[in-house]
N, C-alpha and C. Protein backbone atom coordinates (compact mmCIF):
# COMPACT_ATOMS: atom_id res chain seq x y z
N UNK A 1 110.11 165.22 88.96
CA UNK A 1 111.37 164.53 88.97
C UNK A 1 112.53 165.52 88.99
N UNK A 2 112.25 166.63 88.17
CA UNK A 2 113.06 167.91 88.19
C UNK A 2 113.97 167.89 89.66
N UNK A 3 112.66 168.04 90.73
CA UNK A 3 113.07 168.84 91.94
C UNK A 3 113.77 167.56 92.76
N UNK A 4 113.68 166.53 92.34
CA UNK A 4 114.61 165.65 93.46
C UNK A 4 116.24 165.14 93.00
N UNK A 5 116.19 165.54 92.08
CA UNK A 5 117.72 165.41 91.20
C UNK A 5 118.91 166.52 92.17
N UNK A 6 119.52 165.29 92.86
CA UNK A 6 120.64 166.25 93.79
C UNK A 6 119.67 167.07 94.67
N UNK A 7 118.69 166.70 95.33
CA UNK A 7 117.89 168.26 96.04
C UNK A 7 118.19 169.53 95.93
N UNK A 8 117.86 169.34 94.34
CA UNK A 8 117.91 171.16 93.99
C UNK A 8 116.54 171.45 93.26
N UNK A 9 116.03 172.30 93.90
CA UNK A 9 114.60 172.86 93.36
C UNK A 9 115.02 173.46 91.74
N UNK A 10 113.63 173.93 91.61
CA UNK A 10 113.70 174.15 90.17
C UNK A 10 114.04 175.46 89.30
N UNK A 11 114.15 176.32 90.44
CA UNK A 11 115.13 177.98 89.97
C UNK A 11 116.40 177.09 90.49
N UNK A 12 117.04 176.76 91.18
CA UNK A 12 118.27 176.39 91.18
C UNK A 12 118.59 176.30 89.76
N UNK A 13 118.28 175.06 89.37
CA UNK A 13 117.99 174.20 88.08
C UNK A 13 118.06 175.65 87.33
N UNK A 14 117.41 176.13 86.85
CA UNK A 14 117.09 177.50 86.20
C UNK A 14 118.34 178.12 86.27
N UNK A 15 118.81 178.82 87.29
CA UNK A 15 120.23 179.45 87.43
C UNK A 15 121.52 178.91 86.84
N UNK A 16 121.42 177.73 87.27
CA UNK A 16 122.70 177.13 86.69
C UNK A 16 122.53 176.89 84.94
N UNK A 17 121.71 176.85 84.71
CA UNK A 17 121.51 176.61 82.84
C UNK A 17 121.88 178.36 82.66
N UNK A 18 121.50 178.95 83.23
CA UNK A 18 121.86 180.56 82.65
C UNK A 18 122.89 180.73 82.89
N UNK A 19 123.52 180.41 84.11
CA UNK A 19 125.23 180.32 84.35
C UNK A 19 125.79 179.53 83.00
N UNK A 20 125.72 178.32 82.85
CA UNK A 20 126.57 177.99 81.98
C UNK A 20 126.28 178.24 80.50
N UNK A 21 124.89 178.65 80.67
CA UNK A 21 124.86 179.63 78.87
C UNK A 21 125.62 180.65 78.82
N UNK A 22 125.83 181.39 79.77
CA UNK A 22 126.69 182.81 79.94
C UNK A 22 128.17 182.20 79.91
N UNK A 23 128.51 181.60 80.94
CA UNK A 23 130.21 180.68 80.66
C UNK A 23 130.41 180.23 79.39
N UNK A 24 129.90 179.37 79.29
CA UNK A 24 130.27 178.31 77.51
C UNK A 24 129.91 179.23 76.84
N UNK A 25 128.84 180.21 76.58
CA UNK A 25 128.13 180.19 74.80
C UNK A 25 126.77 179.44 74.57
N UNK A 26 125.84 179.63 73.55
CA UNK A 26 125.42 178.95 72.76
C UNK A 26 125.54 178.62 71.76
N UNK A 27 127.16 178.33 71.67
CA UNK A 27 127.20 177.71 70.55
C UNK A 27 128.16 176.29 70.86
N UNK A 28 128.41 176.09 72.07
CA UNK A 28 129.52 175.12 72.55
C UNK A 28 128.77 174.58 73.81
N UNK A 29 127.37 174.82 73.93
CA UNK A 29 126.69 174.22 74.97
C UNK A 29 125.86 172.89 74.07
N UNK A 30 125.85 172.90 72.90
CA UNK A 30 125.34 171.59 72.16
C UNK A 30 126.82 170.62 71.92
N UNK A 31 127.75 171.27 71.94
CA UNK A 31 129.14 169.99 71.81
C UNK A 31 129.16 169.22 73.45
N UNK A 32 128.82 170.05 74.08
CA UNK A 32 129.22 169.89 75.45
C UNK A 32 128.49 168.34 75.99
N UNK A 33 126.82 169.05 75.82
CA UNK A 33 125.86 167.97 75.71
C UNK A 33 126.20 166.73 74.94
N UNK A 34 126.58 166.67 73.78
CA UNK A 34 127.16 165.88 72.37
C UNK A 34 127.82 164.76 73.33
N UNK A 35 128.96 165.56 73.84
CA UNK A 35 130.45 164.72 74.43
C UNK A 35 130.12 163.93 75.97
N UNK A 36 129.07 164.49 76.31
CA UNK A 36 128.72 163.98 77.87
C UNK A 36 127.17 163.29 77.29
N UNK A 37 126.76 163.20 76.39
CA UNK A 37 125.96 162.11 76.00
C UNK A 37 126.94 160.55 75.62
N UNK A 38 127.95 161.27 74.60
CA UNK A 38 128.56 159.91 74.26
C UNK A 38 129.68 158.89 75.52
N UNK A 39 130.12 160.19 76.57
CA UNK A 39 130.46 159.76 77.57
C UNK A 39 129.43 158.95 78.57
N UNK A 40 128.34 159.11 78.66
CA UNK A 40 127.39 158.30 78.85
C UNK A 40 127.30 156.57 78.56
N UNK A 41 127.46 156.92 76.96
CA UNK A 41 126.64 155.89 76.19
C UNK A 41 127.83 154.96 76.30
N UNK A 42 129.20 155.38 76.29
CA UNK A 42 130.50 154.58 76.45
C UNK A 42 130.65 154.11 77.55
N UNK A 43 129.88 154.38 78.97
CA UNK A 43 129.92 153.98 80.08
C UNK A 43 128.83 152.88 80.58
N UNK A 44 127.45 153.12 79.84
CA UNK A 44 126.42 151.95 79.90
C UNK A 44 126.99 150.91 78.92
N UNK A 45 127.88 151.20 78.03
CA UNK A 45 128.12 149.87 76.88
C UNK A 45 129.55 148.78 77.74
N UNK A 46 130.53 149.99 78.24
CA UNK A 46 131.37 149.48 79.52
C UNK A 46 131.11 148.36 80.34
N UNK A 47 129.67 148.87 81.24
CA UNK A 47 129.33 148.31 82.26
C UNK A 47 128.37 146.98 81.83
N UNK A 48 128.14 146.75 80.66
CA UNK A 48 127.21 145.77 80.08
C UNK A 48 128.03 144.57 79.63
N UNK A 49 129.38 145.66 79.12
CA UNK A 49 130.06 144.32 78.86
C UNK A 49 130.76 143.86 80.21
N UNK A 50 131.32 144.48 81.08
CA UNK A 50 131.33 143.78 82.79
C UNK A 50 130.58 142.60 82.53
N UNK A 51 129.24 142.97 82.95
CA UNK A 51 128.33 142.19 83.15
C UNK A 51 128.14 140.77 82.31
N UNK A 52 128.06 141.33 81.22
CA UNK A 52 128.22 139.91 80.38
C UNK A 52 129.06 138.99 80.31
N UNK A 53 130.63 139.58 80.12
CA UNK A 53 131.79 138.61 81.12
C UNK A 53 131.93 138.09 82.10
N UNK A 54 131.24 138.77 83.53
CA UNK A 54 131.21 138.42 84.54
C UNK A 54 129.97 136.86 84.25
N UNK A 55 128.78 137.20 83.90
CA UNK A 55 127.50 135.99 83.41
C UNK A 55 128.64 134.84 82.84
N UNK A 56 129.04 135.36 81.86
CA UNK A 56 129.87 134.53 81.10
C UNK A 56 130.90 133.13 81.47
N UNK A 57 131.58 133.84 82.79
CA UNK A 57 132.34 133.47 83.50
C UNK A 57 131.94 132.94 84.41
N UNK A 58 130.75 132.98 85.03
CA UNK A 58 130.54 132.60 86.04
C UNK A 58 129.44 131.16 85.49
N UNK A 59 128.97 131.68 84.16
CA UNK A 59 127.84 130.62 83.54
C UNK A 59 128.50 128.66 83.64
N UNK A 60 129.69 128.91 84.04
CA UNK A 60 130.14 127.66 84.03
C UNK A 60 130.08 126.92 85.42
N UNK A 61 130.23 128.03 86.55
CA UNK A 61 129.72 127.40 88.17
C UNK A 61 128.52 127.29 87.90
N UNK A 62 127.41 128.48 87.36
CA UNK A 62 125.97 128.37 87.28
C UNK A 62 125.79 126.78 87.24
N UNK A 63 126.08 126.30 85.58
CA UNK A 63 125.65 125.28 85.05
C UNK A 63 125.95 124.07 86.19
N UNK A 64 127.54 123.99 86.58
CA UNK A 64 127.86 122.70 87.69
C UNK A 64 127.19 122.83 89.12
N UNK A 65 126.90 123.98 89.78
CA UNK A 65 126.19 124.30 90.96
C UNK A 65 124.39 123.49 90.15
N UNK A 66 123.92 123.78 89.56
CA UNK A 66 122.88 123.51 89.09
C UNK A 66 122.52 122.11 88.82
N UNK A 67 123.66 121.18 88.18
CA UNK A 67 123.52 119.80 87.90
C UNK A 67 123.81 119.24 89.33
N UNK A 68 124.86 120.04 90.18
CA UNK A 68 124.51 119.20 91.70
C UNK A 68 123.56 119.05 92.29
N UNK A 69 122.89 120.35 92.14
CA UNK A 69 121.23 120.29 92.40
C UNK A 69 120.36 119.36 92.16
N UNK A 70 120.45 119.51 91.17
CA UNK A 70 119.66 118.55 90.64
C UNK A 70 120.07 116.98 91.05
N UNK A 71 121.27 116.28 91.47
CA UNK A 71 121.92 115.05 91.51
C UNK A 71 121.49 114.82 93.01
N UNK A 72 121.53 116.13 93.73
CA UNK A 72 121.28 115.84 94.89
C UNK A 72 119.80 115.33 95.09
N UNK A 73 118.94 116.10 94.81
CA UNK A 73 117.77 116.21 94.64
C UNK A 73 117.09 114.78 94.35
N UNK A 74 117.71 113.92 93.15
CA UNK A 74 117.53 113.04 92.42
C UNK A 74 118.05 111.59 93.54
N UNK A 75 118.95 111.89 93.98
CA UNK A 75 119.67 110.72 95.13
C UNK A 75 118.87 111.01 96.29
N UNK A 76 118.31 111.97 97.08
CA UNK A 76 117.74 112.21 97.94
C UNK A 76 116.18 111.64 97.73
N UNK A 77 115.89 111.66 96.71
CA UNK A 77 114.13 111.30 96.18
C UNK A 77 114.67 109.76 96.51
N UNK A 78 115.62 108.98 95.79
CA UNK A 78 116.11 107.79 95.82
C UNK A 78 116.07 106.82 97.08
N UNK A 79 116.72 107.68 98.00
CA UNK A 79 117.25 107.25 99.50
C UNK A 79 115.71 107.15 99.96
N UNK A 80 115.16 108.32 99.95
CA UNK A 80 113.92 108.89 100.44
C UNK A 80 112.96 107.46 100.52
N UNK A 81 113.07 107.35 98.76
CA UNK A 81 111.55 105.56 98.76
C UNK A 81 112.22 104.57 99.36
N UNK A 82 113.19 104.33 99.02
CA UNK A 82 114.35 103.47 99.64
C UNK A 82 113.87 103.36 101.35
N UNK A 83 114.01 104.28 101.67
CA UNK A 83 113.24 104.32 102.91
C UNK A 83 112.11 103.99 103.29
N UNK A 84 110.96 104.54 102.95
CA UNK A 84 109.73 104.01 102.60
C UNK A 84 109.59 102.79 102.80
N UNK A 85 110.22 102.57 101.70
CA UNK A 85 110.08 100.59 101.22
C UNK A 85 110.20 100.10 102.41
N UNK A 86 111.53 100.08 102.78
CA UNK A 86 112.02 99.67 104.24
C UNK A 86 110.85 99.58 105.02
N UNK A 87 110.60 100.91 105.46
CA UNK A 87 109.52 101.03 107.16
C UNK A 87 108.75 100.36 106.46
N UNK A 88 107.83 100.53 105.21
CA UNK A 88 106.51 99.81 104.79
C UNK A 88 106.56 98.10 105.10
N UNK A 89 107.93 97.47 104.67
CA UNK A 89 107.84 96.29 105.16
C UNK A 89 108.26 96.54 106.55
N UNK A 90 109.03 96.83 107.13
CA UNK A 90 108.96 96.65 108.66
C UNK A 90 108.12 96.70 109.43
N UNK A 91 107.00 97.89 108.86
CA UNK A 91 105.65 97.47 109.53
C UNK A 91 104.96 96.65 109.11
N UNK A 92 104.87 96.21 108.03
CA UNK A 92 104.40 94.78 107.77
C UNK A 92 104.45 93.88 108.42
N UNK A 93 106.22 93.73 108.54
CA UNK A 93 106.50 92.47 109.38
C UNK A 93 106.00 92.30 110.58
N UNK A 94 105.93 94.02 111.55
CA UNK A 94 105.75 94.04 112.67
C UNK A 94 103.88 93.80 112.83
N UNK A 95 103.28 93.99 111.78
CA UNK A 95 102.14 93.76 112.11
C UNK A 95 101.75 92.02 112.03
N UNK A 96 102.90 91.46 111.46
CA UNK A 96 102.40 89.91 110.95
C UNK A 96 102.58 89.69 112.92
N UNK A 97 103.26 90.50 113.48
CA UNK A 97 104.61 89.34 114.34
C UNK A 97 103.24 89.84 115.54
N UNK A 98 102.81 91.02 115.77
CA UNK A 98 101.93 91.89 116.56
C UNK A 98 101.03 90.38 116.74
N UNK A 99 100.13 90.63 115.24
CA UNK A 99 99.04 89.22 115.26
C UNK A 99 98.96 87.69 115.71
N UNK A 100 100.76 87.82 115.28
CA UNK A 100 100.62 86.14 115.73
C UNK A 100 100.72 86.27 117.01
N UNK A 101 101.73 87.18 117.45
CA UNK A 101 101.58 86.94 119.23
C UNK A 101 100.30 87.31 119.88
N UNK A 102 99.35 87.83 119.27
CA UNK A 102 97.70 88.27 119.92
C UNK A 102 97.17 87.05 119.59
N UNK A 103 97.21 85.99 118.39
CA UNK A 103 96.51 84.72 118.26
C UNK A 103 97.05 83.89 119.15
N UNK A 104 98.36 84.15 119.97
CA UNK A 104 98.96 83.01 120.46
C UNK A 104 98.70 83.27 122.37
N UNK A 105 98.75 84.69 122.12
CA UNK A 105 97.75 85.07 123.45
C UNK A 105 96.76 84.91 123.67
N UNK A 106 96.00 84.77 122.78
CA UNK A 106 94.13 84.26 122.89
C UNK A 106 93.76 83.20 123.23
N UNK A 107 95.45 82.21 123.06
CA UNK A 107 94.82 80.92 122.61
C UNK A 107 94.24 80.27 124.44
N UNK A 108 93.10 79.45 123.96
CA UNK A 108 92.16 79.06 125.26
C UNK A 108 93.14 78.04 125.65
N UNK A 109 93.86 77.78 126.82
CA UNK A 109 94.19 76.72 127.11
C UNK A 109 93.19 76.15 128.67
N UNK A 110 92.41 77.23 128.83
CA UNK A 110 91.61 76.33 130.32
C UNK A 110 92.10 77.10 131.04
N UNK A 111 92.89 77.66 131.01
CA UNK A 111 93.38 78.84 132.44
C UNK A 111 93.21 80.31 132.32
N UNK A 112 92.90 80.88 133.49
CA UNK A 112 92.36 81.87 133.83
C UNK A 112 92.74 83.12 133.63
N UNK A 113 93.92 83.44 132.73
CA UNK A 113 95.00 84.62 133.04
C UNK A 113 94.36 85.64 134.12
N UNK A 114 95.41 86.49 134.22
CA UNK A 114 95.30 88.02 134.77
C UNK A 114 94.71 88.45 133.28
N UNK A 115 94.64 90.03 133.94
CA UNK A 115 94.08 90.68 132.93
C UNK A 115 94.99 91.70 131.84
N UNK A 116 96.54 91.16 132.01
CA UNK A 116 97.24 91.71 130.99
C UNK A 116 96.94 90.55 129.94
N UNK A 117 96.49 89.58 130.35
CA UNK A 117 96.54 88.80 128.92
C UNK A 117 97.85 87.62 128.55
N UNK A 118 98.66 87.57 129.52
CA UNK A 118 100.05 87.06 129.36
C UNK A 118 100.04 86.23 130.27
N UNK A 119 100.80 84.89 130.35
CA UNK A 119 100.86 84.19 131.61
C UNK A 119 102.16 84.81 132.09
N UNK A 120 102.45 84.31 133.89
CA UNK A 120 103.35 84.84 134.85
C UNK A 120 104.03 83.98 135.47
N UNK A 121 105.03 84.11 135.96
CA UNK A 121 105.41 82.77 136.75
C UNK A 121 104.76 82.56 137.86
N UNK A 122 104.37 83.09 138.49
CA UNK A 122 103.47 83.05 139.40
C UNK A 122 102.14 83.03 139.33
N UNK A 123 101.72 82.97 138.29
CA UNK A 123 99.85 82.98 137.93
C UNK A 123 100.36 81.45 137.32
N UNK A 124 101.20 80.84 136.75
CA UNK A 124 100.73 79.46 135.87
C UNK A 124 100.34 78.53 136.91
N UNK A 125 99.77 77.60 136.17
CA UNK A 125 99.24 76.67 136.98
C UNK A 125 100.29 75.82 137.41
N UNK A 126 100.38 75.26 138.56
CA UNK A 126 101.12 74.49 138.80
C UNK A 126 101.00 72.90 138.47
N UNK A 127 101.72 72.22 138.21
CA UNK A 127 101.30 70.53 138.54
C UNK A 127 101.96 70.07 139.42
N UNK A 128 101.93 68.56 139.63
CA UNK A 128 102.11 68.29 140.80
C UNK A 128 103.64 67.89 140.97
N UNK A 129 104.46 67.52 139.88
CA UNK A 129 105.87 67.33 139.71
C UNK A 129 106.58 68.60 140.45
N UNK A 130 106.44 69.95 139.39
CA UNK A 130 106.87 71.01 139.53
C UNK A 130 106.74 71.48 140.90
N UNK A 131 105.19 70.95 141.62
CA UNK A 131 105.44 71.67 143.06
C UNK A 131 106.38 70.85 143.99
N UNK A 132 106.26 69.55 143.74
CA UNK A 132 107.65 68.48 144.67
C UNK A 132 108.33 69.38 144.60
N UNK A 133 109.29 69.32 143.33
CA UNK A 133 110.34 69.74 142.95
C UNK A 133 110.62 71.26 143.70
N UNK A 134 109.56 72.27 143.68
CA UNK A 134 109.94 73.64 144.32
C UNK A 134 110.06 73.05 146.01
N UNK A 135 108.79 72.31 146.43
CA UNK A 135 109.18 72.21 147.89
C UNK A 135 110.33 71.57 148.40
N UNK A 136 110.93 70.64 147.44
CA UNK A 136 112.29 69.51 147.63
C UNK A 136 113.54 71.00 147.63
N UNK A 137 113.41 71.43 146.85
CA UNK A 137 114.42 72.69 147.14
C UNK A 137 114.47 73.38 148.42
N UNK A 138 112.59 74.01 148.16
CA UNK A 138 113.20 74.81 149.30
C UNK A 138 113.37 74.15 150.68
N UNK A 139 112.96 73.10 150.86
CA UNK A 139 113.62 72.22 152.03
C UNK A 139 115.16 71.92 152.08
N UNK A 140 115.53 71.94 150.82
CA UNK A 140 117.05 71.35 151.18
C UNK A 140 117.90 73.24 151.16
N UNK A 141 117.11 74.09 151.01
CA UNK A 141 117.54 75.83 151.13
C UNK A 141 117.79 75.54 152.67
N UNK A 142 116.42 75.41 153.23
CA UNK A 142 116.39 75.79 154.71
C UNK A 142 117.45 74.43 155.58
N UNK A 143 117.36 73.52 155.09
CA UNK A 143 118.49 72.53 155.75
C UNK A 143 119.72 73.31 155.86
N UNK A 144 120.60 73.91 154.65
CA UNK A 144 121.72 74.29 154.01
C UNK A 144 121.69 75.98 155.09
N UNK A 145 120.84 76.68 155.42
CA UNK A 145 120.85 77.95 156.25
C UNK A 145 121.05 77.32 157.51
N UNK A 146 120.25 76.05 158.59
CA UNK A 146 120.16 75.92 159.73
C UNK A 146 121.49 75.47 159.70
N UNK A 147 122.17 74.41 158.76
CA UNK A 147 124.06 73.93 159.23
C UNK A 147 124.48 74.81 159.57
N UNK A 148 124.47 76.19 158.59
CA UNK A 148 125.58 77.31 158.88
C UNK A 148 125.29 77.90 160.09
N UNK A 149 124.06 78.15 160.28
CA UNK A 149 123.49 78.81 161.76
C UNK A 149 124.21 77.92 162.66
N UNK A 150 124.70 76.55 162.60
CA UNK A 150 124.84 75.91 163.81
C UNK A 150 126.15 75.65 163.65
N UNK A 151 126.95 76.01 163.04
CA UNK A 151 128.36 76.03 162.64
C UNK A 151 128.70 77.26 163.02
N UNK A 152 128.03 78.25 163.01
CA UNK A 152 128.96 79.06 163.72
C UNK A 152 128.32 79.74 165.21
């Protein structure tokens, strides 16, 4: 650990302790240490109390950021079954509505459907009223085309 402090190897390290034993003394190289220990210890107690003011201060967003959390969380679970519920009966319903229209498609009336299963206007059976009635039209169609053809 010596040698990576500032990348100075370990005669570096060596030199400079003999330099400043020769500068200071040994007898003013233990005050020295003394005063840059307590300068230390006044600077970690400094920065702790930062810190704890800053916690301190801030412990009051903590707490309200935290209960939103949680509110959100709590309304979102809410909405969430809320939902649920919903689709669960909607597919319910949709399965009652599915069935009855498959029982009401099944039902035998004597006629032949196609093979979607559905009657058509054009696949029902006809009777005999309904076909007058289409041919009485389209006779009085084609009457109503030949006037105009001959009118102009």
């Amino acid at each position: 650990m010596i040698q990576h402090i500032l990348f100075i190897s370990g005669g570096e390290i060596v030199l400079v302790m003999i330099l400043a034993l020769l500068f200071f003394g040994s007898k003013a190289i233990p005050d020295i240490a003394k005063t840059l220990g307590k300068g230390m210890r006044e600077f970690k107690k400094a920065t702790n109390e930062i810190k704890r003011e800053i916690n301190d201060n801030t412990g009051d967003f903590k707490k309200d950021i935290n209960d939103m959390k949680s509110t959100v969380k709590s309304e979102t679970r809410k909405i969430t079954d809320d939902i649920e519920n919903v689709s669960s009966s909607v597919k319910e319903k949709t399965t009652e509505f599915t069935n009855d229209i498959s029982e009401e498609l099944n039902y035998d009336d004597g006629y032949d459907y196609p093979q979607d299963n559905y009657p058509s206007e054009e696949n029902e059976p006809a009777d005999e009223s309904s076909a007058d009635e289409k041919s009485s039209s389209e006779s009085s169609k084609n009457e109503d085309t030949t006037s105009e053809d001959k009118t102009n």
